[in-house]
C-alpha atoms as a PDB file:
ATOM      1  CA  UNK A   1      89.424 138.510 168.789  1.00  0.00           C
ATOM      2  CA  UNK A   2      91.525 139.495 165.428  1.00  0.00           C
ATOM      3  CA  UNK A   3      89.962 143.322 164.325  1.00  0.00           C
ATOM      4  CA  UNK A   4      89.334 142.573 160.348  1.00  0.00           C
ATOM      5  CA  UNK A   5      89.430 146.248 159.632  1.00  0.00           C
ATOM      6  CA  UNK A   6      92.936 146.371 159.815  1.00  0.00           C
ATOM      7  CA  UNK A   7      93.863 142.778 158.324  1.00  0.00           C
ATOM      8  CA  UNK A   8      94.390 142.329 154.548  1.00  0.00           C
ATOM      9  CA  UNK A   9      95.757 139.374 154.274  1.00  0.00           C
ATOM     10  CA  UNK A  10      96.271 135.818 155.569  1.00  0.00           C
ATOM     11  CA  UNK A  11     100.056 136.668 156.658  1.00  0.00           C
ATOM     12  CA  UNK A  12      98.626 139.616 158.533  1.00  0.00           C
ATOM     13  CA  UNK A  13      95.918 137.953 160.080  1.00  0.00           C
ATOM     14  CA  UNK A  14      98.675 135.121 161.225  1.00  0.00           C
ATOM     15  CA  UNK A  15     101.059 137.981 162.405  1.00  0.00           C
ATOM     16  CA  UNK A  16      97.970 139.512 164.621  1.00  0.00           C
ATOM     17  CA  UNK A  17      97.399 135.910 166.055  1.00  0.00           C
ATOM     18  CA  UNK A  18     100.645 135.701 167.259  1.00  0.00           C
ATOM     19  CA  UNK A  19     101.855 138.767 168.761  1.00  0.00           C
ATOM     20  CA  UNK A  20      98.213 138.480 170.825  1.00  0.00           C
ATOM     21  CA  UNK A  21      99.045 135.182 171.940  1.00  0.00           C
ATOM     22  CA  UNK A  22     100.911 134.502 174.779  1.00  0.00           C
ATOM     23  CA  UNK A  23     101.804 131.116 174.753  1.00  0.00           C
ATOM     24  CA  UNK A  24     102.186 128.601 171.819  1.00  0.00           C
ATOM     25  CA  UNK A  25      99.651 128.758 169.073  1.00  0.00           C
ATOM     26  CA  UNK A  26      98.845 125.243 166.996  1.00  0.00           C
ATOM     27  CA  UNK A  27      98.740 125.643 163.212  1.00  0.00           C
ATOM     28  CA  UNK A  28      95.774 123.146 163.528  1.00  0.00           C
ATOM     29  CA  UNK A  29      94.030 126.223 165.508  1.00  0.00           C
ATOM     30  CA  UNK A  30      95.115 129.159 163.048  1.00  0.00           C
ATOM     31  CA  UNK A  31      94.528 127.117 159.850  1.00  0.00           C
ATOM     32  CA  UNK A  32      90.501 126.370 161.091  1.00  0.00           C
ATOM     33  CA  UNK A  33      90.519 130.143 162.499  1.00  0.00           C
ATOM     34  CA  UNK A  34      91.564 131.219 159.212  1.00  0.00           C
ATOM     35  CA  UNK A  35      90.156 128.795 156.339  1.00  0.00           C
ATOM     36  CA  UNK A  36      93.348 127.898 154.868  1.00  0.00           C
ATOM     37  CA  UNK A  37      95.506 124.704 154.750  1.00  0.00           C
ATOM     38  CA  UNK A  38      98.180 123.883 157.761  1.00  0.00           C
ATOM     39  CA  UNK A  39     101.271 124.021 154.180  1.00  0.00           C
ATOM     40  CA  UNK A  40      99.723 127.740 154.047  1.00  0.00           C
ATOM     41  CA  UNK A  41     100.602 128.060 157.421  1.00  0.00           C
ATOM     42  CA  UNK A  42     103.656 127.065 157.327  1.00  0.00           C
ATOM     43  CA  UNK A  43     104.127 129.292 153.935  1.00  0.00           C
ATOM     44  CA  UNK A  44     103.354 132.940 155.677  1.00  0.00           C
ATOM     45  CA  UNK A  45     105.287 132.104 158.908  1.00  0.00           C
ATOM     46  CA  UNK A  46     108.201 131.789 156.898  1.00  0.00           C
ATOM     47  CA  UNK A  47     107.944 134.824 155.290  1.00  0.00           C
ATOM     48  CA  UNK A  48     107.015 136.845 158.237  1.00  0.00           C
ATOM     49  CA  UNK A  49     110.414 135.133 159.516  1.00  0.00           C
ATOM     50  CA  UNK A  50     112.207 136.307 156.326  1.00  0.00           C
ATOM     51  CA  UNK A  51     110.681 140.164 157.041  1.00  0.00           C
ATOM     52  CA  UNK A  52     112.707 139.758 160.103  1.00  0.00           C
ATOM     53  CA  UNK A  53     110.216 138.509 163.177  1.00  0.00           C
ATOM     54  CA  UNK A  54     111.975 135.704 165.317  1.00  0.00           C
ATOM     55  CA  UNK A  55     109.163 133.020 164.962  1.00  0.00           C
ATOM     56  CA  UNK A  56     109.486 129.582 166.914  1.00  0.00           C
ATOM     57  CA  UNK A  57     108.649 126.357 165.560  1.00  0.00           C
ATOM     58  CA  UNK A  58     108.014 123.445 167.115  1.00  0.00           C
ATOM     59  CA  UNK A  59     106.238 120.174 166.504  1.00  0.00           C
ATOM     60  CA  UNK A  60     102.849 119.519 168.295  1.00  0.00           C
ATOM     61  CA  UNK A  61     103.350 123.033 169.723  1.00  0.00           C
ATOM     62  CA  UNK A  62     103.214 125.111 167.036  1.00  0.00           C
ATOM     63  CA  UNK A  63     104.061 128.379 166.707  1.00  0.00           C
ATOM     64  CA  UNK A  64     105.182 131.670 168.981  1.00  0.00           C
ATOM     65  CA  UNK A  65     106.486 134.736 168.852  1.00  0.00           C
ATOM     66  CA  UNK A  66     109.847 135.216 170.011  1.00  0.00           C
ATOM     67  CA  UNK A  67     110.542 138.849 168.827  1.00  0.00           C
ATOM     68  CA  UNK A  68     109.583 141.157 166.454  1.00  0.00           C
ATOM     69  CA  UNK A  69     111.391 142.506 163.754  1.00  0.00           C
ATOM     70  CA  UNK A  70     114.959 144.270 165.136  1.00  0.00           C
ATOM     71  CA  UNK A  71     115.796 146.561 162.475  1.00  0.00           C
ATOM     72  CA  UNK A  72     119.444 148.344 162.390  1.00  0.00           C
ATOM     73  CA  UNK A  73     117.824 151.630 161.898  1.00  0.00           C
ATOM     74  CA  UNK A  74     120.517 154.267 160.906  1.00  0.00           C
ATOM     75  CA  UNK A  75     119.275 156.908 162.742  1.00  0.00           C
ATOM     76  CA  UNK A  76     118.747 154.953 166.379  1.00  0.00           C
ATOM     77  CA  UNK A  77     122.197 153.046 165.737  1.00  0.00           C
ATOM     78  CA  UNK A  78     123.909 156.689 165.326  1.00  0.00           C
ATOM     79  CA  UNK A  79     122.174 158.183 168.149  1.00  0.00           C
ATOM     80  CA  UNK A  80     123.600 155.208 170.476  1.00  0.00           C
ATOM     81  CA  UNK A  81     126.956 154.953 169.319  1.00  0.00           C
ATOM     82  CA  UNK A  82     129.699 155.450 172.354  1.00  0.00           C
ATOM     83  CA  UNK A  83     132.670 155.488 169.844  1.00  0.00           C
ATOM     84  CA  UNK A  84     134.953 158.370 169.096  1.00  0.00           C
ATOM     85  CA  UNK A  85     135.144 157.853 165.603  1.00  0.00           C
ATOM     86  CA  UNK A  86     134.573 154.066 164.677  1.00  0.00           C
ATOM     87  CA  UNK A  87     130.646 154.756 163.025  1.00  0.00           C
ATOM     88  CA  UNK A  88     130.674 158.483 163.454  1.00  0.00           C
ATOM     89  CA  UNK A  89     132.830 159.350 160.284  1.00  0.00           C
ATOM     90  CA  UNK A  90     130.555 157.009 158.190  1.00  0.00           C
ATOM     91  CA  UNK A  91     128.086 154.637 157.756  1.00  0.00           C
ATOM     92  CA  UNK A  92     127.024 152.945 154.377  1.00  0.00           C
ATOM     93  CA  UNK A  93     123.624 150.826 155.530  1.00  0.00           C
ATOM     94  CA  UNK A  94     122.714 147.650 153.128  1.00  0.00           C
ATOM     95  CA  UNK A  95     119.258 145.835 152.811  1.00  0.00           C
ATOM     96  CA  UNK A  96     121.311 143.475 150.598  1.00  0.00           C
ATOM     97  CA  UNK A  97     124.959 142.916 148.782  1.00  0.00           C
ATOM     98  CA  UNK A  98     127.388 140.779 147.908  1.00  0.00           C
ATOM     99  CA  UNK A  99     129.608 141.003 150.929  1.00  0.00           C
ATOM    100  CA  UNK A 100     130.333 144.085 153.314  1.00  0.00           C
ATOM    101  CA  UNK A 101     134.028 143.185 153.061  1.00  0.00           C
ATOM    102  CA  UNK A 102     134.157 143.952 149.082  1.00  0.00           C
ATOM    103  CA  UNK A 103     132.125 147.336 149.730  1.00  0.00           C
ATOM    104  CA  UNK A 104     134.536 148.710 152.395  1.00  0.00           C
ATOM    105  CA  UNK A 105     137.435 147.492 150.007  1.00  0.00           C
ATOM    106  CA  UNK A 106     135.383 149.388 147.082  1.00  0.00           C
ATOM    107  CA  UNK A 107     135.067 152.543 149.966  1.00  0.00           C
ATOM    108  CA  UNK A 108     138.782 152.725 149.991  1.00  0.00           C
ATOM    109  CA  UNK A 109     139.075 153.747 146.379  1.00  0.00           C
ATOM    110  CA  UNK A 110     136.600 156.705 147.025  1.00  0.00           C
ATOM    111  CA  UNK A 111     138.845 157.598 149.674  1.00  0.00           C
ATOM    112  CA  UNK A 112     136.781 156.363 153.159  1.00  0.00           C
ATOM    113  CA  UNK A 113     137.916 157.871 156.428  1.00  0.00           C
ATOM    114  CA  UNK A 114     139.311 155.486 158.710  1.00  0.00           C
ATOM    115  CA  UNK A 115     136.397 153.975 160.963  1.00  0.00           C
ATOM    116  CA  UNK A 116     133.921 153.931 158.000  1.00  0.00           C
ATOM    117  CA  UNK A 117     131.529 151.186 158.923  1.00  0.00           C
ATOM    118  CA  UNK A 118     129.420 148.911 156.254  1.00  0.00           C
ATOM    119  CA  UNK A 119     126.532 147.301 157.616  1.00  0.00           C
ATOM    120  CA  UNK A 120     124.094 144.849 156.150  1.00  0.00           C
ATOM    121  CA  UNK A 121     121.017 142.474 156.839  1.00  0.00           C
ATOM    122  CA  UNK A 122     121.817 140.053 154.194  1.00  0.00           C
ATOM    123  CA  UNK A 123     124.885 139.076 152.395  1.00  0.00           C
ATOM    124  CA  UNK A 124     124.565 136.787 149.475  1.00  0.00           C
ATOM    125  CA  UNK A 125     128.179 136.085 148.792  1.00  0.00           C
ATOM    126  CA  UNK A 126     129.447 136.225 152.266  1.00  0.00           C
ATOM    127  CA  UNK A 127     132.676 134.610 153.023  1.00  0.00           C
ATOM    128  CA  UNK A 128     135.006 133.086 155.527  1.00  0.00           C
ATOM    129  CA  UNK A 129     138.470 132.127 155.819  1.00  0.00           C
ATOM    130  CA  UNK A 130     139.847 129.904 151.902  1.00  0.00           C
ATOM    131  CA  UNK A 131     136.865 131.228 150.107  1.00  0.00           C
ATOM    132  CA  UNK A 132     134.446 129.180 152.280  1.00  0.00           C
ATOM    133  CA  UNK A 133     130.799 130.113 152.512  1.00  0.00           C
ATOM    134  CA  UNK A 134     129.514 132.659 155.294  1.00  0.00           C
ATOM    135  CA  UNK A 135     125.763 130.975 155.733  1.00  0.00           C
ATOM    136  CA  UNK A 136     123.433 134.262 155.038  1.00  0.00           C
ATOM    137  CA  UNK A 137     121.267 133.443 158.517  1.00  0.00           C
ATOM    138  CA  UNK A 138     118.085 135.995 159.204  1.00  0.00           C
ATOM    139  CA  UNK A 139     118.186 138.287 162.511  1.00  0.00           C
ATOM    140  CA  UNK A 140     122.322 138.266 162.228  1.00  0.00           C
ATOM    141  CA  UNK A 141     124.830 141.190 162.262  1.00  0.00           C
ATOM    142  CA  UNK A 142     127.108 141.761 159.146  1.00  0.00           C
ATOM    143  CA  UNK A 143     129.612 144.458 158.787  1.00  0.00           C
ATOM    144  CA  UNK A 144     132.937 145.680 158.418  1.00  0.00           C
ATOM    145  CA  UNK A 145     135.144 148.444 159.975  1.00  0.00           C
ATOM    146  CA  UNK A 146     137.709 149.964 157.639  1.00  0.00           C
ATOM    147  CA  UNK A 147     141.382 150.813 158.989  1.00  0.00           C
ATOM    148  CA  UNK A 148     144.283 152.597 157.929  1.00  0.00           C
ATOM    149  CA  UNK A 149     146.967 151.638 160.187  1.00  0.00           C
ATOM    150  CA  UNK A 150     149.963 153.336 160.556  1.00  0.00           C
ATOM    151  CA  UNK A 151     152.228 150.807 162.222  1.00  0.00           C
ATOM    152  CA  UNK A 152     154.215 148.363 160.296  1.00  0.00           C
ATOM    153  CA  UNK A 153     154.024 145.517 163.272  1.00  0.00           C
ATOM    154  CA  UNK A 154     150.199 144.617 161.653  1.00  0.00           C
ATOM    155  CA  UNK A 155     149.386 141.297 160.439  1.00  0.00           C
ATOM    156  CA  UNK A 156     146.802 139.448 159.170  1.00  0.00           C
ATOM    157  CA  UNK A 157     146.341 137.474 162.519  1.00  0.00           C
ATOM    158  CA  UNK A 158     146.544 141.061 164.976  1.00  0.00           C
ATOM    159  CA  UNK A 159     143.400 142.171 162.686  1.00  0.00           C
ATOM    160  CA  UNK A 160     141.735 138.415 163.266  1.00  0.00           C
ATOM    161  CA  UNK A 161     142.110 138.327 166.981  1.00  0.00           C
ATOM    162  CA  UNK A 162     141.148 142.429 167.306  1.00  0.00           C
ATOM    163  CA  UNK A 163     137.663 141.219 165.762  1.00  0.00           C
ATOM    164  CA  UNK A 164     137.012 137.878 168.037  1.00  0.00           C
ATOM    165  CA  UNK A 165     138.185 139.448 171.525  1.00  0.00           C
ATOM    166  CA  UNK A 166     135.629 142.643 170.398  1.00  0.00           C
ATOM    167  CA  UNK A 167     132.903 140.032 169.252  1.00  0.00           C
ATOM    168  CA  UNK A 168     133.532 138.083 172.805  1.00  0.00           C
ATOM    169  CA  UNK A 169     133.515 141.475 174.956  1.00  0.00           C
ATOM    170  CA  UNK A 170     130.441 142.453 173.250  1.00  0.00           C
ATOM    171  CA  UNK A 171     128.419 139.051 173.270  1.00  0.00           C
ATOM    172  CA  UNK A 172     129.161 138.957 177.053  1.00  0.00           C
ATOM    173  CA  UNK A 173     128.398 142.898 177.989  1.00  0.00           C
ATOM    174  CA  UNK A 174     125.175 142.144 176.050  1.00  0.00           C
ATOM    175  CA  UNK A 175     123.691 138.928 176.299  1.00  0.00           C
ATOM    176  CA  UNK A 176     126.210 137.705 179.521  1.00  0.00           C
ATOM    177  CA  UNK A 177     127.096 134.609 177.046  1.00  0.00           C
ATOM    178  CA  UNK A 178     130.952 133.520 177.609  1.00  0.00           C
ATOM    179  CA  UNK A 179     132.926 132.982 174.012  1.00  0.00           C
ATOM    180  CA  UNK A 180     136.231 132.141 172.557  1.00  0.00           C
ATOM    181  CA  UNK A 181     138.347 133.031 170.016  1.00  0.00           C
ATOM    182  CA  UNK A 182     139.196 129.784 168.293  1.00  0.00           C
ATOM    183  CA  UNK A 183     142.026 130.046 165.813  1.00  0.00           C
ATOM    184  CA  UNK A 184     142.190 130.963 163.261  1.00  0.00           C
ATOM    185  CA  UNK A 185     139.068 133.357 162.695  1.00  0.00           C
ATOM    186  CA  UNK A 186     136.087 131.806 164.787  1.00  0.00           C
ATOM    187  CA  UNK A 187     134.198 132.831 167.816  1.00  0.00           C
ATOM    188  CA  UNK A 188     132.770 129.850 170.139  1.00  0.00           C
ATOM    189  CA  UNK A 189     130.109 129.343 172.779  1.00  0.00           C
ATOM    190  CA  UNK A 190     131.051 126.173 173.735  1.00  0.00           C
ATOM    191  CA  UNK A 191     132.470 123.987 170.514  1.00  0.00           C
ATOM    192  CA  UNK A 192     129.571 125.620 168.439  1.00  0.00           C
ATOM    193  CA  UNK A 193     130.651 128.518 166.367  1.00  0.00           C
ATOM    194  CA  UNK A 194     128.327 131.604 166.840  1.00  0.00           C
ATOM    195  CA  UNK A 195     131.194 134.310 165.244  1.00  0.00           C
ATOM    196  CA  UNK A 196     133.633 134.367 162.357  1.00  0.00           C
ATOM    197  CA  UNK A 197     136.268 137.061 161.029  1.00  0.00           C
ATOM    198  CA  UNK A 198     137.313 137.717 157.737  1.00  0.00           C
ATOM    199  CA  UNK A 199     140.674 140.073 157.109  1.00  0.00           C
ATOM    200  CA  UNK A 200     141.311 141.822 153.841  1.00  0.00           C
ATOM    201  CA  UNK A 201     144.721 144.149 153.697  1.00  0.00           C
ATOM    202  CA  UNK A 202     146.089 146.461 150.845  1.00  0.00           C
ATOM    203  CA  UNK A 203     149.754 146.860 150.371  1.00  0.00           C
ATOM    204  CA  UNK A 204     151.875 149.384 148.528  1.00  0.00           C
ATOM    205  CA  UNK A 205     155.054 147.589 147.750  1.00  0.00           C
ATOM    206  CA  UNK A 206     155.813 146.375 152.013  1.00  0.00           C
ATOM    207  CA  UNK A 207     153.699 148.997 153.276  1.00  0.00           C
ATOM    208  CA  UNK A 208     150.276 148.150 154.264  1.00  0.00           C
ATOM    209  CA  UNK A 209     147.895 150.815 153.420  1.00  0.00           C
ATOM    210  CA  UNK A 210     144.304 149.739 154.998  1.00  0.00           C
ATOM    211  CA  UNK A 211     142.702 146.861 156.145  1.00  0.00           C
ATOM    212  CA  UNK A 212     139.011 145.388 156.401  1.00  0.00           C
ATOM    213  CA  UNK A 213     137.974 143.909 158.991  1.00  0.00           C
ATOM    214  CA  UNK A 214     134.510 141.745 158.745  1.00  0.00           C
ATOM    215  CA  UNK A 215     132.580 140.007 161.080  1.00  0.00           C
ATOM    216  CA  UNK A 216     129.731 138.069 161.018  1.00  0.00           C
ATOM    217  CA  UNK A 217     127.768 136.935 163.788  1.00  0.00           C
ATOM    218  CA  UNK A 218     124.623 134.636 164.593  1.00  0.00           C
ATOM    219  CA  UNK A 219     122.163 136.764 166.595  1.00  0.00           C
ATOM    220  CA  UNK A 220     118.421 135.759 167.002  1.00  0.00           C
ATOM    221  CA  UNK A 221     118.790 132.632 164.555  1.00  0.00           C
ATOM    222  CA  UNK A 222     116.438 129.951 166.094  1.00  0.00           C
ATOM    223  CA  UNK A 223     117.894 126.652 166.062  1.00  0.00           C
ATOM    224  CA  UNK A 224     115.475 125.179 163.504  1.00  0.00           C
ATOM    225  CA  UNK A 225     116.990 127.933 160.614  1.00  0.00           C
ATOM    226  CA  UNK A 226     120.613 126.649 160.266  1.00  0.00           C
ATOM    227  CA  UNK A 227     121.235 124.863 157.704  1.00  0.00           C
ATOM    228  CA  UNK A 228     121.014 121.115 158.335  1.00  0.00           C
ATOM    229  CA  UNK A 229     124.313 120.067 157.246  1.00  0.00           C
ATOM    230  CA  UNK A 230     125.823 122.963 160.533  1.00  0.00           C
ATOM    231  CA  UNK A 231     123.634 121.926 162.829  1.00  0.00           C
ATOM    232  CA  UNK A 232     125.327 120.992 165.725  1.00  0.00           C
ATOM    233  CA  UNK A 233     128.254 122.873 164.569  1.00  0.00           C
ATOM    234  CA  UNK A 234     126.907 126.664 164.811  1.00  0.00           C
ATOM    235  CA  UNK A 235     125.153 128.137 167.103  1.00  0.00           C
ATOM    236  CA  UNK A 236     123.314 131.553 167.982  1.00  0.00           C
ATOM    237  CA  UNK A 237     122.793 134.125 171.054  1.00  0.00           C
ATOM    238  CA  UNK A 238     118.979 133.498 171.066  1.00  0.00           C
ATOM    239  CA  UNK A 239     119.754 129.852 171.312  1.00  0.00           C
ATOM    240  CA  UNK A 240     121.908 129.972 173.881  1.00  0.00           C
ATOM    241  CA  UNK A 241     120.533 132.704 175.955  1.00  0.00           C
ATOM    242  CA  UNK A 242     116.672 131.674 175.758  1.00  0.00           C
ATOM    243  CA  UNK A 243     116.012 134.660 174.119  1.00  0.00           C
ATOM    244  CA  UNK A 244     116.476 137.853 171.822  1.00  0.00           C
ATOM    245  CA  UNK A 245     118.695 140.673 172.473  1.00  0.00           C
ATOM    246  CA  UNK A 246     118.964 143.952 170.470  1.00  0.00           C
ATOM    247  CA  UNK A 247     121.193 144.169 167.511  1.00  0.00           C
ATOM    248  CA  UNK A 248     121.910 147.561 168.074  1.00  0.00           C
ATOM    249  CA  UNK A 249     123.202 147.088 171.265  1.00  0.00           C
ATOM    250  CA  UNK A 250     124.852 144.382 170.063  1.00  0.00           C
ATOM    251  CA  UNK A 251     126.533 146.237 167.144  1.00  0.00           C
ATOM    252  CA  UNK A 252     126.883 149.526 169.356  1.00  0.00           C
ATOM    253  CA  UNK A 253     129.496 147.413 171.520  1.00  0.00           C
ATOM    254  CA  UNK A 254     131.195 145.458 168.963  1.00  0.00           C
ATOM    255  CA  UNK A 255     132.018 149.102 167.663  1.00  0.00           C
ATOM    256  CA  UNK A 256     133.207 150.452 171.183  1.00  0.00           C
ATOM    257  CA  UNK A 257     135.262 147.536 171.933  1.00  0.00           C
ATOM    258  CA  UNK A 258     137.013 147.716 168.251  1.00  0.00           C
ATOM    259  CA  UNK A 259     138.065 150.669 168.718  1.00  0.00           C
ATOM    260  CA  UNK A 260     139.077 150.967 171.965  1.00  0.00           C
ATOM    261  CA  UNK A 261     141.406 147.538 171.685  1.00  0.00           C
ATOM    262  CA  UNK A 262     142.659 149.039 168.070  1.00  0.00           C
ATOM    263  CA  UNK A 263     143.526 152.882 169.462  1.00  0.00           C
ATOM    264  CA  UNK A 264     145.260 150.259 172.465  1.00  0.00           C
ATOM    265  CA  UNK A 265     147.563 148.783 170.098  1.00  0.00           C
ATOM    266  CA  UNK A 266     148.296 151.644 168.088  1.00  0.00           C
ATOM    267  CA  UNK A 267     150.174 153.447 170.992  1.00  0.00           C
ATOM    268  CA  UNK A 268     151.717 149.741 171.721  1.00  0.00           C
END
């Protein structure tokens, strides 16, 4: 029984329905319960999906609630951090930019420490490797680590493969999910690609300065959310594992295992 006091509107009255329900609700069932049409339905659940709640679709089932909203809340994520510096010397969080990549490159010119982290939940102009699109999929992790190495035996493809073997510690410590690094920037389970890196580097004259490194990773996407035309292509942790996992935990060890594999390399 829905309490009306505390329900405004139809998407609130459709959120209430399914975090009570414990099983698959039909949009046949909440469209009579609530007097609107079944394309209503289908309107709200979408944007409660857009505020962030992992909401399954399926036809002739309906809907259910896989998890609610995971925000990466500053405060929590600082308080869980296990890194040394990577997070501690600076965090810049994002509702929404371009790409985290061009504001850690931006950070550099204002004089970042090394370690500076840029997090957001959407990018609208995310890339991958030649300029290629970065799909901006809900429930996902974005963000970028700034470096200033001091070692001239860096490259481009060092930085690439110090992002996937963190990304494929972390997504097994977390979610127990086995994944590859797949050359030249992508992260498997499987032949779907749940991971990719993107490096950017600044030089003065032969002498790298700092470099960016940016990951992007599929997290509690549902299946029916990627784009058609990837289907089959990508994948997610929630689709793989059968269900959500924390996004600050996830982000907490992608940070750890950064660093520790980076401080690694820097003594050789």
């Amino acid at each position: 029984m829905l309490n009306n006091n505390k329900i405004s509107t139809p998407r609130d009255a459709i959120w209430a329905i399914l975090e009570a329900a414990e099983t698959w609700v039909s949009g046949e069932a909440i469209s009579l319960q609530l007097g609107i049409s079944r394309a209503a339905v289908g309107k709200h659940v979408t944007a409660l999906r857009n505020d962030g709640h992992a909401i399954e679709a399926f036809t002739r089932k309906g809907y259910r609630l896989l998890a609610k909203r995971d925000a990466l809340d500053g405060e929590l994520l600082a308080a869980s951090l296990r890194t040394r510096v990577f997070g501690k010397v600076g965090w810049t969080f994002l509702e929404t930019t371009t790409s985290t990549n061009l504001q850690a490159v931006h950070l550099v010119e204002e004089g970042a420490l090394e370690g500076h982290v840029v997090v957001a939940e959407r990018q609208t102009k995310g890339r991958g490797r030649k300029g290629h699109d970065w799909f901006p999929l809900p429930r996902s992790i974005q963000f970028s680590v700034l470096l200033y190495p001091q070692s001239s035996c860096w490259d481009m493809e060092g930085f690439t493969r110090l992002g996937a073997h963190a990304v494929a510690g972390a997504v097994k410590e977390v979610a127990g999910l086995d994944a590859v690094f797949k050359m030249p920037n992508d992260v498997l389970i499987g032949e779907k690609k749940i991971a990719g890196i993107l490096v950017e580097t600044g030089y003065r004259g032969n002498q790298l300065e700092w470099a960016v490194i940016g990951i992007g990773c599929n997290v509690n996407v549902l299946p029916d959310e990627f784009p058609e035309d990837a289907r089959g292509k990508i994948t997610s942790i929630i689709a793989e594992a059968g269900c959500p996992v924390s996004r600050i935990s996830l982000l907490v060890a992608f940070l750890e295992k950064i660093e520790t594999a980076y401080a690694n390399m820097c003594k050789g």
